[in-house]
PDB file of N, CA and C in Angstrom:
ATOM      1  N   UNK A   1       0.840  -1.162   0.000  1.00  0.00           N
ATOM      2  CA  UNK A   1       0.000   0.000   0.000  1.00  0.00           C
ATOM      3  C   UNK A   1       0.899   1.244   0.000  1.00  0.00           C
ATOM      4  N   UNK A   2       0.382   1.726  -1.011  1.00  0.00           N
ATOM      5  CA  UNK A   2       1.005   3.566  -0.673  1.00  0.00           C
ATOM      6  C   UNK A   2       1.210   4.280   0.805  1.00  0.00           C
ATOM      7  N   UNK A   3       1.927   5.070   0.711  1.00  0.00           N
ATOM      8  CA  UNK A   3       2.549   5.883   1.988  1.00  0.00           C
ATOM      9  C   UNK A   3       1.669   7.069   1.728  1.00  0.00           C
ATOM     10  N   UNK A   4       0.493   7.747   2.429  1.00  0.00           N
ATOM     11  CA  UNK A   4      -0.404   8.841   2.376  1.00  0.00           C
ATOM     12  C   UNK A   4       1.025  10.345   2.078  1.00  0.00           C
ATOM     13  N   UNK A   5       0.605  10.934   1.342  1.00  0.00           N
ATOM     14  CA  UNK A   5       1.285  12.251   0.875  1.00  0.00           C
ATOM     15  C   UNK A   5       1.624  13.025   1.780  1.00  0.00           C
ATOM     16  N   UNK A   6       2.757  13.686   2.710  1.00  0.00           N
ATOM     17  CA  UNK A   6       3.134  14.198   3.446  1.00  0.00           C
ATOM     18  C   UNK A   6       2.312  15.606   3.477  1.00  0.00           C
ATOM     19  N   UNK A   7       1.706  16.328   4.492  1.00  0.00           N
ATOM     20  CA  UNK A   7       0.983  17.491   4.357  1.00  0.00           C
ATOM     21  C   UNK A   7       1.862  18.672   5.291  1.00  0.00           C
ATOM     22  N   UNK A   8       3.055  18.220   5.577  1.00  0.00           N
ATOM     23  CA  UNK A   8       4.061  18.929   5.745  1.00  0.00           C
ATOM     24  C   UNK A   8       4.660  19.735   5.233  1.00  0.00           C
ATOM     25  N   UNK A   9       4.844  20.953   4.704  1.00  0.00           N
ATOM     26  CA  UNK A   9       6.019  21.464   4.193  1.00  0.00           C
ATOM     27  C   UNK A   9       7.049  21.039   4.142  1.00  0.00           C
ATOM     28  N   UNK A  10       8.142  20.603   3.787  1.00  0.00           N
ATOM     29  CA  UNK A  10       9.559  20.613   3.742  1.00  0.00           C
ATOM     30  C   UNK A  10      10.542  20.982   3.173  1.00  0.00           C
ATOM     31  N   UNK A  11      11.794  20.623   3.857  1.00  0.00           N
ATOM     32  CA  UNK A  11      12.806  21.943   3.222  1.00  0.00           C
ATOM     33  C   UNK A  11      14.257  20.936   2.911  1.00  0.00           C
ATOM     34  N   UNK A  12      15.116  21.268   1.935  1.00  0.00           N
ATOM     35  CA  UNK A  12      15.929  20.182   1.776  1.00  0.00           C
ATOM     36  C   UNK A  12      17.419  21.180   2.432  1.00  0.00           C
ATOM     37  N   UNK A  13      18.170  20.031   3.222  1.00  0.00           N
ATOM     38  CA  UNK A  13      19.178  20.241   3.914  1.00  0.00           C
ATOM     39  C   UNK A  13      20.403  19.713   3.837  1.00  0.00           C
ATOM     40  N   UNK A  14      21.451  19.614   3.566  1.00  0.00           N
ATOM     41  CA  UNK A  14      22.906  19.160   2.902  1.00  0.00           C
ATOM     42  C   UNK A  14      23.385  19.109   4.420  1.00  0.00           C
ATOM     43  N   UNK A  15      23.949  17.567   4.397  1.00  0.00           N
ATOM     44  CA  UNK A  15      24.658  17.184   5.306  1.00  0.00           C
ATOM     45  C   UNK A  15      26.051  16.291   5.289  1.00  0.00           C
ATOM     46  N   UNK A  16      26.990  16.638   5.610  1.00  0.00           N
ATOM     47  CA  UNK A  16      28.183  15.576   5.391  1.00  0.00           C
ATOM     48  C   UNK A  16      28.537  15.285   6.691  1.00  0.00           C
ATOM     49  N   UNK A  17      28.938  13.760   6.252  1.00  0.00           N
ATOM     50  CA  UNK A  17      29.629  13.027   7.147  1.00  0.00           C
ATOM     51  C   UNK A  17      30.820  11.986   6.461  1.00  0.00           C
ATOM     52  N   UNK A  18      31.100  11.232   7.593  1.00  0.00           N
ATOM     53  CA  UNK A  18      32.041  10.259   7.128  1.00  0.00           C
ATOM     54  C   UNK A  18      31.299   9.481   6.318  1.00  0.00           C
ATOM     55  N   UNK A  19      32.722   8.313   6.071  1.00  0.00           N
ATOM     56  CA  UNK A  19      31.975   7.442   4.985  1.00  0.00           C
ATOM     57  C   UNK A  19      31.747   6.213   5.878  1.00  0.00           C
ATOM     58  N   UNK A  20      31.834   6.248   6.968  1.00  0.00           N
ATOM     59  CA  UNK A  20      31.636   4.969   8.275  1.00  0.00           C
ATOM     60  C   UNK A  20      29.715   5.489   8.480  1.00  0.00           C
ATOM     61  N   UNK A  21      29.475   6.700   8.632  1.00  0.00           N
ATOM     62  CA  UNK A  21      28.742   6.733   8.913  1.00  0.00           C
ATOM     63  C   UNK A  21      27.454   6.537   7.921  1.00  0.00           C
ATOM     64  N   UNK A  22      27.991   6.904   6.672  1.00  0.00           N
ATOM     65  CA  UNK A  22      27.139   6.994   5.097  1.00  0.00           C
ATOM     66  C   UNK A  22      27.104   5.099   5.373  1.00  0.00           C
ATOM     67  N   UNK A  23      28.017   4.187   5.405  1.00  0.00           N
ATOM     68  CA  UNK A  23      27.472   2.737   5.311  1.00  0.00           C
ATOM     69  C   UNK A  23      26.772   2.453   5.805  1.00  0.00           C
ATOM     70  N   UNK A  24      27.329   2.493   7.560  1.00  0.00           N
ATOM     71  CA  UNK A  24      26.243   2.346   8.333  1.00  0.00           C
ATOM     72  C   UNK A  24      24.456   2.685   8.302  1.00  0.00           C
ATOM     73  N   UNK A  25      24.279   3.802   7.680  1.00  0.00           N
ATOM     74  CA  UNK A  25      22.884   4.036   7.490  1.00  0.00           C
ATOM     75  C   UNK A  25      22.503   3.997   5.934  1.00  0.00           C
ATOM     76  N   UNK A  26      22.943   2.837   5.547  1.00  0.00           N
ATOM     77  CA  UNK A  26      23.013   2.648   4.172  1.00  0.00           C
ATOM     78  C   UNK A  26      22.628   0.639   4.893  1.00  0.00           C
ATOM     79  N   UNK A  27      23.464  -0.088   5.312  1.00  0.00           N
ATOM     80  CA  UNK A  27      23.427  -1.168   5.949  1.00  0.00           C
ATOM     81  C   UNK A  27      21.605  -0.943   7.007  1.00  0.00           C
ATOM     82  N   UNK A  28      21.619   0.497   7.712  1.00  0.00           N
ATOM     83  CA  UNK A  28      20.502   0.376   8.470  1.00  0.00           C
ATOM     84  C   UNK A  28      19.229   0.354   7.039  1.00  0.00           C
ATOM     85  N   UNK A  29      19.412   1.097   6.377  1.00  0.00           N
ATOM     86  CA  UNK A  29      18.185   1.118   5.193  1.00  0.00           C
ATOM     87  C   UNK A  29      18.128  -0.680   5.032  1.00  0.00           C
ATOM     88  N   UNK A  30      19.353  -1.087   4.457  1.00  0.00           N
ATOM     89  CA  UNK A  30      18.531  -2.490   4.011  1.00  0.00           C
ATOM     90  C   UNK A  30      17.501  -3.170   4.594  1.00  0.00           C
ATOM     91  N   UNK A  31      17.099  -3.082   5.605  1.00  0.00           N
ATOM     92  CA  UNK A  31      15.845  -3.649   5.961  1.00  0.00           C
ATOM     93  C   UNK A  31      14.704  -3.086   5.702  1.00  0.00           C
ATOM     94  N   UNK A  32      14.417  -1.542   5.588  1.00  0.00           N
ATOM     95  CA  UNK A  32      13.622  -1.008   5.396  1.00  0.00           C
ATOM     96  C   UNK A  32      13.157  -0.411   6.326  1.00  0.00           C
ATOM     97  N   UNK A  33      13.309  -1.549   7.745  1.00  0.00           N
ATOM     98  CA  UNK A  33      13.084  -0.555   8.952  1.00  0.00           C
ATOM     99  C   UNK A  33      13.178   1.156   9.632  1.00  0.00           C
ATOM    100  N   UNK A  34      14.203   1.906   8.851  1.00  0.00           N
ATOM    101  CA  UNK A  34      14.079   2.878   8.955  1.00  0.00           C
ATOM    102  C   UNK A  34      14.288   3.854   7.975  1.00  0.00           C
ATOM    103  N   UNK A  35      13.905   3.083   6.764  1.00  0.00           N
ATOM    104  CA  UNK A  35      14.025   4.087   5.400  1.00  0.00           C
ATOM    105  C   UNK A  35      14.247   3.220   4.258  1.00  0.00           C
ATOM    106  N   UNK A  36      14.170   3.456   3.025  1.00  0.00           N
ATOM    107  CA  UNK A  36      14.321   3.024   1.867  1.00  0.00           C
ATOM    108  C   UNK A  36      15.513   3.373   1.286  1.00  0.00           C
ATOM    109  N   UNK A  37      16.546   4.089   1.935  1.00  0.00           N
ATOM    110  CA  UNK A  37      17.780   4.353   1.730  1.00  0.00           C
ATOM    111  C   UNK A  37      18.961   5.194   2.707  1.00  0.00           C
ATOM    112  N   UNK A  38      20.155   5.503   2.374  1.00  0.00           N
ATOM    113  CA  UNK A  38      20.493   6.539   3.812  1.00  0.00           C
ATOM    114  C   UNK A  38      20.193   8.124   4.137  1.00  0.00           C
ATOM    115  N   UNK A  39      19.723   8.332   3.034  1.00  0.00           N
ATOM    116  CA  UNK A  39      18.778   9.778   3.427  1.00  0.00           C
ATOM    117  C   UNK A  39      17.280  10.045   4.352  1.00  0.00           C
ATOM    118  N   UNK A  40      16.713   8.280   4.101  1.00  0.00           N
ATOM    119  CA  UNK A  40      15.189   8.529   4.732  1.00  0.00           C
ATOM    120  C   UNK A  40      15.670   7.816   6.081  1.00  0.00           C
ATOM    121  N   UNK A  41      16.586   7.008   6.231  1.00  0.00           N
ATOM    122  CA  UNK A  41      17.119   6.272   7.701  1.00  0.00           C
ATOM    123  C   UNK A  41      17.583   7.627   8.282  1.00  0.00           C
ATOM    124  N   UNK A  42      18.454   8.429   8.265  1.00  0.00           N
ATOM    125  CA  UNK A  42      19.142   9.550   8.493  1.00  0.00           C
ATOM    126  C   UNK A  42      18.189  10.066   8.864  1.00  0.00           C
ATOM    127  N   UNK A  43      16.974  10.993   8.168  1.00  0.00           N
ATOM    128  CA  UNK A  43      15.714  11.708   8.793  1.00  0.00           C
ATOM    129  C   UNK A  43      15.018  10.940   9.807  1.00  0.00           C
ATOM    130  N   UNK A  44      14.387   9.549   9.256  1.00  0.00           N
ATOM    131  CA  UNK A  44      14.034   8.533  10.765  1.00  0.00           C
ATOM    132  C   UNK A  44      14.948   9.081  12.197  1.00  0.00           C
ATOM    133  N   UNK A  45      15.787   8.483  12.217  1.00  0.00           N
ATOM    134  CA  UNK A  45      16.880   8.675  13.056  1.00  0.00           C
ATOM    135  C   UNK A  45      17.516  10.250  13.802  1.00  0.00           C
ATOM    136  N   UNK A  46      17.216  11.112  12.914  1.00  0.00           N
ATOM    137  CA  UNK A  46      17.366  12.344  13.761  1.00  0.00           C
ATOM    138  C   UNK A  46      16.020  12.856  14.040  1.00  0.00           C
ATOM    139  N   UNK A  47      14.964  13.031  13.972  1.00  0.00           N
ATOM    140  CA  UNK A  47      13.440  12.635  14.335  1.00  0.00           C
ATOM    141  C   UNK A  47      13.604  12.086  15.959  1.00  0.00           C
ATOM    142  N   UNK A  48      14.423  10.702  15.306  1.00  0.00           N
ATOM    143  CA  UNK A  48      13.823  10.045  17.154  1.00  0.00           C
ATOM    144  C   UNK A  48      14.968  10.698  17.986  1.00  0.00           C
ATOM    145  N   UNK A  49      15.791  10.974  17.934  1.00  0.00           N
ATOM    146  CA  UNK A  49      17.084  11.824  18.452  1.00  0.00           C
ATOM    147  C   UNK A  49      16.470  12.853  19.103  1.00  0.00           C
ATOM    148  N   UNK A  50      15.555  14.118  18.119  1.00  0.00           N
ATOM    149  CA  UNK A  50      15.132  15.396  18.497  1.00  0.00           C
ATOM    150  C   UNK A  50      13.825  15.115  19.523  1.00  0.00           C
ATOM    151  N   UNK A  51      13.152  13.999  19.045  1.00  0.00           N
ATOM    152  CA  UNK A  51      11.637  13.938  20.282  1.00  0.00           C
ATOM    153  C   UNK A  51      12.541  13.271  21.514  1.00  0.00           C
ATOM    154  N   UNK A  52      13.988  12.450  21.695  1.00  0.00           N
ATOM    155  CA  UNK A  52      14.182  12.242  23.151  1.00  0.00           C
ATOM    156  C   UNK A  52      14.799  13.640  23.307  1.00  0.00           C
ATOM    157  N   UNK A  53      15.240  13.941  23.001  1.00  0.00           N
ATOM    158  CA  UNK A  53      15.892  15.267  23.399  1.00  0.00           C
ATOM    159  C   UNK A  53      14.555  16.461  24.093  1.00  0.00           C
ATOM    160  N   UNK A  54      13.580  16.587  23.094  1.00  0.00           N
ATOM    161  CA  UNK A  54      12.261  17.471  23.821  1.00  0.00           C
ATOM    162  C   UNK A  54      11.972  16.278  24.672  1.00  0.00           C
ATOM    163  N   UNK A  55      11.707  15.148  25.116  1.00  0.00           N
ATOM    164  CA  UNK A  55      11.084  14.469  25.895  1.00  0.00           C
ATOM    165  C   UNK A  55      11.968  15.006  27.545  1.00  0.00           C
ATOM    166  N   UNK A  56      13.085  14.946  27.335  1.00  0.00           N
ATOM    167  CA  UNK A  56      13.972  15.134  28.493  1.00  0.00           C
ATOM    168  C   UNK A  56      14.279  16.558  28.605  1.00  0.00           C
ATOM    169  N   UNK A  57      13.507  17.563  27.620  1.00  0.00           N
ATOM    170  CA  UNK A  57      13.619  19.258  28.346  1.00  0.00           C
ATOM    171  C   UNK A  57      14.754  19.590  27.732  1.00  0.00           C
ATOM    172  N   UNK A  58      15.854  19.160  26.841  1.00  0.00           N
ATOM    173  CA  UNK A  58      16.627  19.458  26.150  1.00  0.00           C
ATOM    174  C   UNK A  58      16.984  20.322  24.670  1.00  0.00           C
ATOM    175  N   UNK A  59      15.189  20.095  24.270  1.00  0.00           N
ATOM    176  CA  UNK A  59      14.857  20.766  22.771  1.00  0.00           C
ATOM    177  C   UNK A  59      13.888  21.648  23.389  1.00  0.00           C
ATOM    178  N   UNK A  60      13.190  22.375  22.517  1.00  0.00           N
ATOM    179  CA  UNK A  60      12.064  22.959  22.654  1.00  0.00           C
ATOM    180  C   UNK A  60      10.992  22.180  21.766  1.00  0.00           C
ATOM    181  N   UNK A  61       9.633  22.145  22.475  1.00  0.00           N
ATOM    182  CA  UNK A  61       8.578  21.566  21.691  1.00  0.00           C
ATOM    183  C   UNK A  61       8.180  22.262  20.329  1.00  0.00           C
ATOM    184  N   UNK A  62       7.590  21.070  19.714  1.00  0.00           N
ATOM    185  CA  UNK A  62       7.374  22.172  18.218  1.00  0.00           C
ATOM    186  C   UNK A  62       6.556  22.810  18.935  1.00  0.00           C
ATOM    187  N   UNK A  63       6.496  24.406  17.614  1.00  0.00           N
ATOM    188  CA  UNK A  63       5.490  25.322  17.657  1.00  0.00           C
ATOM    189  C   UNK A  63       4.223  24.977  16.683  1.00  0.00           C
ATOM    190  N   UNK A  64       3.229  24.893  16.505  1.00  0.00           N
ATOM    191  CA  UNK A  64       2.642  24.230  15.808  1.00  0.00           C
ATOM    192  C   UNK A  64       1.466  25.957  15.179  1.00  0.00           C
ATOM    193  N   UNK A  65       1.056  26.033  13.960  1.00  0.00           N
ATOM    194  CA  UNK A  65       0.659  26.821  13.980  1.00  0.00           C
ATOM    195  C   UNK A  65      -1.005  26.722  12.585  1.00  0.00           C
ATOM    196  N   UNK A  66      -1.668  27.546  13.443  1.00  0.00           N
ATOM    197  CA  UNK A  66      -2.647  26.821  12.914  1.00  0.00           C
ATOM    198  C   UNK A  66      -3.426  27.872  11.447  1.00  0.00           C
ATOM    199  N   UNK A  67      -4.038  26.871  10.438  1.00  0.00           N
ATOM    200  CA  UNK A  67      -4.112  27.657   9.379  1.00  0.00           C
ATOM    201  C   UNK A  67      -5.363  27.764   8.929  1.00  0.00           C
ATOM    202  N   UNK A  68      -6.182  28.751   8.919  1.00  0.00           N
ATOM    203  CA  UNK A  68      -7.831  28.994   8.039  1.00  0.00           C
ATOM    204  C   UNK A  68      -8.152  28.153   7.190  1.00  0.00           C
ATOM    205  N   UNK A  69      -9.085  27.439   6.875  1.00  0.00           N
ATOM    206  CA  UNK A  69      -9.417  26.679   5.368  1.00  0.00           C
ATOM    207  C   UNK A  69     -10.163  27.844   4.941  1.00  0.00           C
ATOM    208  N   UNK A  70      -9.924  29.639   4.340  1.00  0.00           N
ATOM    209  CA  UNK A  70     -10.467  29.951   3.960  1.00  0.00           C
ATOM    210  C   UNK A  70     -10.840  30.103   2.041  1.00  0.00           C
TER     211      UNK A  70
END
């Protein structure tokens, strides 16, 4: 089944790292468990990073902001 269309905005962001770390989340994609490759494992993965971080008072909660259907 299809993945429902993100109703998010998003914004694209350039990141480098090693090449230990590019396998590794290249090895984590193969299962699928956290992405279909090392760009969508990478977003998975800093996602759950940023909600423990707000969970423990370390981030700030999103701001969430709300929009008219006019």
């Amino acid at each position: 089944m299809a993945r429902p269309k993100n109703t998010t905005e998003t914004v694209q962001i350039t990141l480098s790292t090693t090449l230990q770390v590019k396998e590794l989340l290249e090895e984590l994609s193969r299962s699928g468990f956290y992405g279909k490759n090392a760009a969508d494992t990478a977003h998975v993965l800093l996602k759950e990073k940023i909600r423990d971080l707000q969970r423990d008072g370390q981030a700030p909660a999103p701001r969430y902001t709300s929009f008219s259907a006019d």
